[in-house]
C-alpha atoms as a PDB file:
ATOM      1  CA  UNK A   1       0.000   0.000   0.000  1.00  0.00           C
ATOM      2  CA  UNK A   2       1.780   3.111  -1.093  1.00  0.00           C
ATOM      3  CA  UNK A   3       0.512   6.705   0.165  1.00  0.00           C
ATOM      4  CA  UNK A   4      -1.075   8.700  -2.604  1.00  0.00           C
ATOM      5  CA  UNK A   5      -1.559   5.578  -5.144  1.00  0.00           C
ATOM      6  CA  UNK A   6      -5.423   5.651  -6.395  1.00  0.00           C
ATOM      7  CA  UNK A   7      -5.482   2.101  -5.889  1.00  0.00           C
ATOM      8  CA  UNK A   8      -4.606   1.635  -2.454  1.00  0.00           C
ATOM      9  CA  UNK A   9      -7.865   1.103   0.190  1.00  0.00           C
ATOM     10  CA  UNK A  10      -9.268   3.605   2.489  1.00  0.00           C
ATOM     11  CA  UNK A  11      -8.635   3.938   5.594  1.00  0.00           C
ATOM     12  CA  UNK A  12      -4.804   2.743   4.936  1.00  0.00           C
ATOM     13  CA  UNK A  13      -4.460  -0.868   7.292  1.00  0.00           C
ATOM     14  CA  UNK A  14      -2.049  -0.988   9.965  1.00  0.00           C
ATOM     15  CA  UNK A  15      -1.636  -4.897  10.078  1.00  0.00           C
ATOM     16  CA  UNK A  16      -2.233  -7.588   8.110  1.00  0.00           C
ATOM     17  CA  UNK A  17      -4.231 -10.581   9.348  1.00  0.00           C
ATOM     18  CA  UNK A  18      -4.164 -13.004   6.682  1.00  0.00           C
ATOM     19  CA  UNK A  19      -5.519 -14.281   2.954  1.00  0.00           C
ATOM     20  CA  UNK A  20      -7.805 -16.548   1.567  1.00  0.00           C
ATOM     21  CA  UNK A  21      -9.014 -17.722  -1.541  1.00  0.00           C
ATOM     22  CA  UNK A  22     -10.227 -14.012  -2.489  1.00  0.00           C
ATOM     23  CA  UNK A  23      -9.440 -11.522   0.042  1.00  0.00           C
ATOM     24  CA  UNK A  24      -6.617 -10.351   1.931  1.00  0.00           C
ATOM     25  CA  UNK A  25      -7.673  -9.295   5.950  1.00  0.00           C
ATOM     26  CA  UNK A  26      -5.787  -5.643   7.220  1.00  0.00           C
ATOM     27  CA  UNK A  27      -6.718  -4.572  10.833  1.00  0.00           C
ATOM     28  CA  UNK A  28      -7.033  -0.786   9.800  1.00  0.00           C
ATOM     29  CA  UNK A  29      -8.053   2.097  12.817  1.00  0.00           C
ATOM     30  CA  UNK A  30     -10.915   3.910  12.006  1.00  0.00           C
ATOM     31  CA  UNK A  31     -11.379   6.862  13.908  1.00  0.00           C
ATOM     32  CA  UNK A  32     -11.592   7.164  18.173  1.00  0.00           C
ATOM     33  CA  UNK A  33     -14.761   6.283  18.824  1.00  0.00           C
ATOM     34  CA  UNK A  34     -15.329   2.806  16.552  1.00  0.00           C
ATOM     35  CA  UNK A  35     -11.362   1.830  17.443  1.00  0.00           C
ATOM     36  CA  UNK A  36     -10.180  -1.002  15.089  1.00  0.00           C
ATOM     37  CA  UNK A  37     -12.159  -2.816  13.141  1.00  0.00           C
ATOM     38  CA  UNK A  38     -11.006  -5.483  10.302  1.00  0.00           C
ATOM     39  CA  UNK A  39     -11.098  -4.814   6.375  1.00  0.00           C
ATOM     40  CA  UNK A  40     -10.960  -7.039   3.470  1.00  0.00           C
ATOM     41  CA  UNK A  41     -10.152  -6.608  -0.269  1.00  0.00           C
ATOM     42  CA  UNK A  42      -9.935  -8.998  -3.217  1.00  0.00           C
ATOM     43  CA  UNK A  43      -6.325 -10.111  -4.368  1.00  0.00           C
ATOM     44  CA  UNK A  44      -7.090 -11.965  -7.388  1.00  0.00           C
ATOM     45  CA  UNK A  45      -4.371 -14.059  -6.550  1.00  0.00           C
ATOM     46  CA  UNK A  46      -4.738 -18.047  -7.357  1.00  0.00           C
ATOM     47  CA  UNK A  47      -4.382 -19.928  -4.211  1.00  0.00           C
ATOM     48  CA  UNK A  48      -2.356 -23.290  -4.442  1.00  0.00           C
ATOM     49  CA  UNK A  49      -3.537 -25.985  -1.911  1.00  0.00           C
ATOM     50  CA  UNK A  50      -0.382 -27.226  -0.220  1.00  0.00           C
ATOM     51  CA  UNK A  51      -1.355 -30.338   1.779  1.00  0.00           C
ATOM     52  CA  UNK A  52      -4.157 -33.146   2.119  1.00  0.00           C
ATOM     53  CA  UNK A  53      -6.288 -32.960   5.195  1.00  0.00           C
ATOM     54  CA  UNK A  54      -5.344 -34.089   8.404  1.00  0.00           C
ATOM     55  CA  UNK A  55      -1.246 -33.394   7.215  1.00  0.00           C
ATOM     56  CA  UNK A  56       1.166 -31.257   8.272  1.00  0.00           C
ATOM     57  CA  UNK A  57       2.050 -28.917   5.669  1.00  0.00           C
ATOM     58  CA  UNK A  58       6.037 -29.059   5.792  1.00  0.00           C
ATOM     59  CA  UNK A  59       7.427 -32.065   6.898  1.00  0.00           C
ATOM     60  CA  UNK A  60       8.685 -32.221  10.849  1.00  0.00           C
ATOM     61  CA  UNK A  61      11.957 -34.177  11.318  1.00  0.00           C
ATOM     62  CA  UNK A  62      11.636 -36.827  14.030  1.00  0.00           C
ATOM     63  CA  UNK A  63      13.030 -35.986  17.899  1.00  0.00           C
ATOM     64  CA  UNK A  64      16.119 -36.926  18.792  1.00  0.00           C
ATOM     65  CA  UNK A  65      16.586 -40.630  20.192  1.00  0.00           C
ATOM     66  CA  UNK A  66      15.569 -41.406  23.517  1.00  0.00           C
ATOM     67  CA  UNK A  67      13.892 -37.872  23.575  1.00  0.00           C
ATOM     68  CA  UNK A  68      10.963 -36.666  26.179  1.00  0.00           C
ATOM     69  CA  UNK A  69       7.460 -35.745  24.935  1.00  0.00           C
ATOM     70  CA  UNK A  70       5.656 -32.813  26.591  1.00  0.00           C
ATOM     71  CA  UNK A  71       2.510 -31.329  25.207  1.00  0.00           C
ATOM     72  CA  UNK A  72       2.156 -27.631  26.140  1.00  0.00           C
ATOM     73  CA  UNK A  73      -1.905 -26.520  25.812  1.00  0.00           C
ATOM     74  CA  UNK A  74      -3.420 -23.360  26.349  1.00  0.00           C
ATOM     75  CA  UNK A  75      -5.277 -24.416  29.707  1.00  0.00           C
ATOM     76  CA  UNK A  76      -2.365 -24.709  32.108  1.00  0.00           C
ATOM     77  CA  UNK A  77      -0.424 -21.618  32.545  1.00  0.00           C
ATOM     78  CA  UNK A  78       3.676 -21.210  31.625  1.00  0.00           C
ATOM     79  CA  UNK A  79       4.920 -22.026  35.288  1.00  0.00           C
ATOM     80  CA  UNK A  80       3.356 -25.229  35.203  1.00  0.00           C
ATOM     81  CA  UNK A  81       5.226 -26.273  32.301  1.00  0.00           C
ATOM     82  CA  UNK A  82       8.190 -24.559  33.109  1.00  0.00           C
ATOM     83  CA  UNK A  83       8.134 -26.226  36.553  1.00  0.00           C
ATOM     84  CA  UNK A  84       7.790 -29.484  35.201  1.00  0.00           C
ATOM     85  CA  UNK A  85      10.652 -28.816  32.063  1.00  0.00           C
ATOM     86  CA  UNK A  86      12.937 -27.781  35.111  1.00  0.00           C
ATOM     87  CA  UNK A  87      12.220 -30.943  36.909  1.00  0.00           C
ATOM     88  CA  UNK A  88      12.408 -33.431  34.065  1.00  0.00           C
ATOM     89  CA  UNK A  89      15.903 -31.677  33.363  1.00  0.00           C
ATOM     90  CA  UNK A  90      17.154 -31.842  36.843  1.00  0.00           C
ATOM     91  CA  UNK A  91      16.031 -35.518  37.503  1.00  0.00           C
ATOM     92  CA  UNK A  92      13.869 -34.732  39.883  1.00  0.00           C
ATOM     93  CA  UNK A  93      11.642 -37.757  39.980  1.00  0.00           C
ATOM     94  CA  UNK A  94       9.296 -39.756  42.560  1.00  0.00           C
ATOM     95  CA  UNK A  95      10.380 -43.774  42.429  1.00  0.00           C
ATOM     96  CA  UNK A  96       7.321 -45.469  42.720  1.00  0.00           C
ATOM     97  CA  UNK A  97       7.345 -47.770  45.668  1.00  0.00           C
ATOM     98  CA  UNK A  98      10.299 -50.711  44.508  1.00  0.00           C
ATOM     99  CA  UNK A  99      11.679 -48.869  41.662  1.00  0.00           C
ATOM    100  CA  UNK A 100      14.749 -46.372  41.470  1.00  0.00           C
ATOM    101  CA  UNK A 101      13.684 -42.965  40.039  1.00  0.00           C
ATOM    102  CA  UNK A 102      15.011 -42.227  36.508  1.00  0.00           C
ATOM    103  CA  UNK A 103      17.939 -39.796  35.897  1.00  0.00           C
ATOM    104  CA  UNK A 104      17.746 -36.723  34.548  1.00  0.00           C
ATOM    105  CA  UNK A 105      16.293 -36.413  30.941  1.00  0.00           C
ATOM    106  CA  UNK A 106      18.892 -35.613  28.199  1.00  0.00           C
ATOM    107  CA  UNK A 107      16.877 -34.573  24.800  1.00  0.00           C
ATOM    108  CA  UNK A 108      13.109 -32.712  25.558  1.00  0.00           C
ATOM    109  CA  UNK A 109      10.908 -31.887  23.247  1.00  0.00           C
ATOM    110  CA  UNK A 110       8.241 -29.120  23.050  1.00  0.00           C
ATOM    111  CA  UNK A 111       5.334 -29.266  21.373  1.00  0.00           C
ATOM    112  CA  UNK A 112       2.257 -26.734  21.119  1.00  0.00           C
ATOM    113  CA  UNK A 113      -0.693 -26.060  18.856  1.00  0.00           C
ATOM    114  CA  UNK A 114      -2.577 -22.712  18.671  1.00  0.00           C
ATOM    115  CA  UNK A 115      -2.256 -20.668  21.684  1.00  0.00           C
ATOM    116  CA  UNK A 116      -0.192 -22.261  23.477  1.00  0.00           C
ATOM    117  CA  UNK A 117       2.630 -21.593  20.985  1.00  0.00           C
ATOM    118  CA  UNK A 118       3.731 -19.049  23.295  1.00  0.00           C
ATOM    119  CA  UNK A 119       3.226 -20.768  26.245  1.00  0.00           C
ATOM    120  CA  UNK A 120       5.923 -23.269  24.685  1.00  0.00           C
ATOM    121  CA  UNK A 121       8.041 -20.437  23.611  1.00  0.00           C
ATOM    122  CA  UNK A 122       8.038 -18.884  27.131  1.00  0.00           C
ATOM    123  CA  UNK A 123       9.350 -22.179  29.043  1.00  0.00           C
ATOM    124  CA  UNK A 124      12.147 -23.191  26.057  1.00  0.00           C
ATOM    125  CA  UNK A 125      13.180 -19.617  26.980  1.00  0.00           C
ATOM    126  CA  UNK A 126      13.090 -19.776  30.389  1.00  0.00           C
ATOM    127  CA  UNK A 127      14.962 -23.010  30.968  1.00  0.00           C
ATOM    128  CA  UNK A 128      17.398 -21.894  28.451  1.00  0.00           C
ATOM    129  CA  UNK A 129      18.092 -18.720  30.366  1.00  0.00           C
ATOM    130  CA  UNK A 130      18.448 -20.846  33.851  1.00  0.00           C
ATOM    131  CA  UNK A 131      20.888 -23.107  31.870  1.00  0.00           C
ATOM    132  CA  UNK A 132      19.646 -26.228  32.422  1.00  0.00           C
ATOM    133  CA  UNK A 133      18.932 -26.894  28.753  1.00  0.00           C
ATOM    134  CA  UNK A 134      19.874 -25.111  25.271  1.00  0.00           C
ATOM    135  CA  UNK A 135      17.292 -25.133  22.267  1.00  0.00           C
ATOM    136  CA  UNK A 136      19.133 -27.245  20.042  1.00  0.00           C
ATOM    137  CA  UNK A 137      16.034 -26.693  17.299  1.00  0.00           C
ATOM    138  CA  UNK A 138      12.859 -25.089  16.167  1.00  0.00           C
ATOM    139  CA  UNK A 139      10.097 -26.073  13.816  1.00  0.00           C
ATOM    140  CA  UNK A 140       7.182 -24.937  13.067  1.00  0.00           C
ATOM    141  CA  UNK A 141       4.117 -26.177  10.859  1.00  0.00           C
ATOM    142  CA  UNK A 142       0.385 -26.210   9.898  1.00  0.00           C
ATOM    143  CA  UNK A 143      -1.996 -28.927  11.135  1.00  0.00           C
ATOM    144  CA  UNK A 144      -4.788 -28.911   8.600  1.00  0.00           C
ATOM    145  CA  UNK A 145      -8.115 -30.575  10.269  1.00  0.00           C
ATOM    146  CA  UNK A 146     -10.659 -32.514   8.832  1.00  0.00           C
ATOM    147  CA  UNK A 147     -12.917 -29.334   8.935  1.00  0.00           C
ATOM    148  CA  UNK A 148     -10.212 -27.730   6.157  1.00  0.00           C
ATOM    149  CA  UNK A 149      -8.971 -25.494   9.571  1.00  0.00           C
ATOM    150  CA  UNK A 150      -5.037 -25.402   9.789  1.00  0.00           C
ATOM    151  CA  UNK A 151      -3.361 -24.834  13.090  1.00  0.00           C
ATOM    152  CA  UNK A 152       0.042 -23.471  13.315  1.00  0.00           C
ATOM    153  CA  UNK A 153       2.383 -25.751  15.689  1.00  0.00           C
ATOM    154  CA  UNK A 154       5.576 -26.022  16.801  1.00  0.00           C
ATOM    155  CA  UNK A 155       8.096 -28.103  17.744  1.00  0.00           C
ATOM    156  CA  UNK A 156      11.016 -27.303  19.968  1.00  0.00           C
ATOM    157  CA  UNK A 157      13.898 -29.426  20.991  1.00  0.00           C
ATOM    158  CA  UNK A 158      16.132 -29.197  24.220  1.00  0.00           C
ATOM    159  CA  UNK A 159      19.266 -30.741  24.998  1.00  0.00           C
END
């Protein structure tokens, strides 16, 4: 969107939300009272599915052997998860009655849908920074559902 150009829309947008088959979605500001409301105008640009339902769009490469699973979600809150990274890392287990506790864990993976990307984000960061763990990778990818919704994830390994 250039300044002055005849074809660009009114009121100019300030962000852009995202595309589909015939529109592109700007958040644009209005005026005081109304705030922010969201805009749409056609693209005429062909679309080019990318992946069969219930795929991820770009391939994920596998966790490293031996590696720890934990699903972040949006319903539990970052210090739960970072609590429990922190804890994994450090060993710190509860032997079940007759059975020695397992050691620390060496390879953890991260993995969020949604929301809770940043959830995910915020406890790879924070164990990082306490330097029990480095992020050794991340990926990230579209879950399409049945419904023909797709989900960004991500992936993120510790060592």
């Amino acid at each position: 969107v250039i300044e002055g150009d005849a074809g660009s829309p009114q009121p100019y947008p300030k962000d852009f939300i995202g595309i589909d088959g015939r529109f592109c979605y700007f958040l644009v500001e209005r005026d005081f009272r109304t705030g922010q409301a969201l805009r749409r105008w056609p693209h005429h640009v062909a679309m080019v599915q990318t992946a069969v339902k219930g795929s991820a769009v770009a391939p994920v490469d596998a966790a490293p052997a031996g590696a720890t699973e934990m699903k972040v979600t949006a319903k539990k809150g970052a210090g739960l998860y970072i609590r429990s990274a922190e804890r994994m890392l450090q060993g710190h287990f509860e032997a079940k009655e007759g059975e020695t506790a397992p050691g620390p864990v060496q390879h953890l993976r991260l993995t969020a849908l949604g929301n809770a990307i940043d959830i995910a984000v915020s406890v790879a960061v924070k164990v990082e920074s306490s330097g029990l763990a480095s992020i050794r990778r991340v990926q990230t990818s579209y879950l399409n559902l049945e419904a023909g919704i797709a989900v960004p994830q991500i992936f993120i390994d510790l060592e």
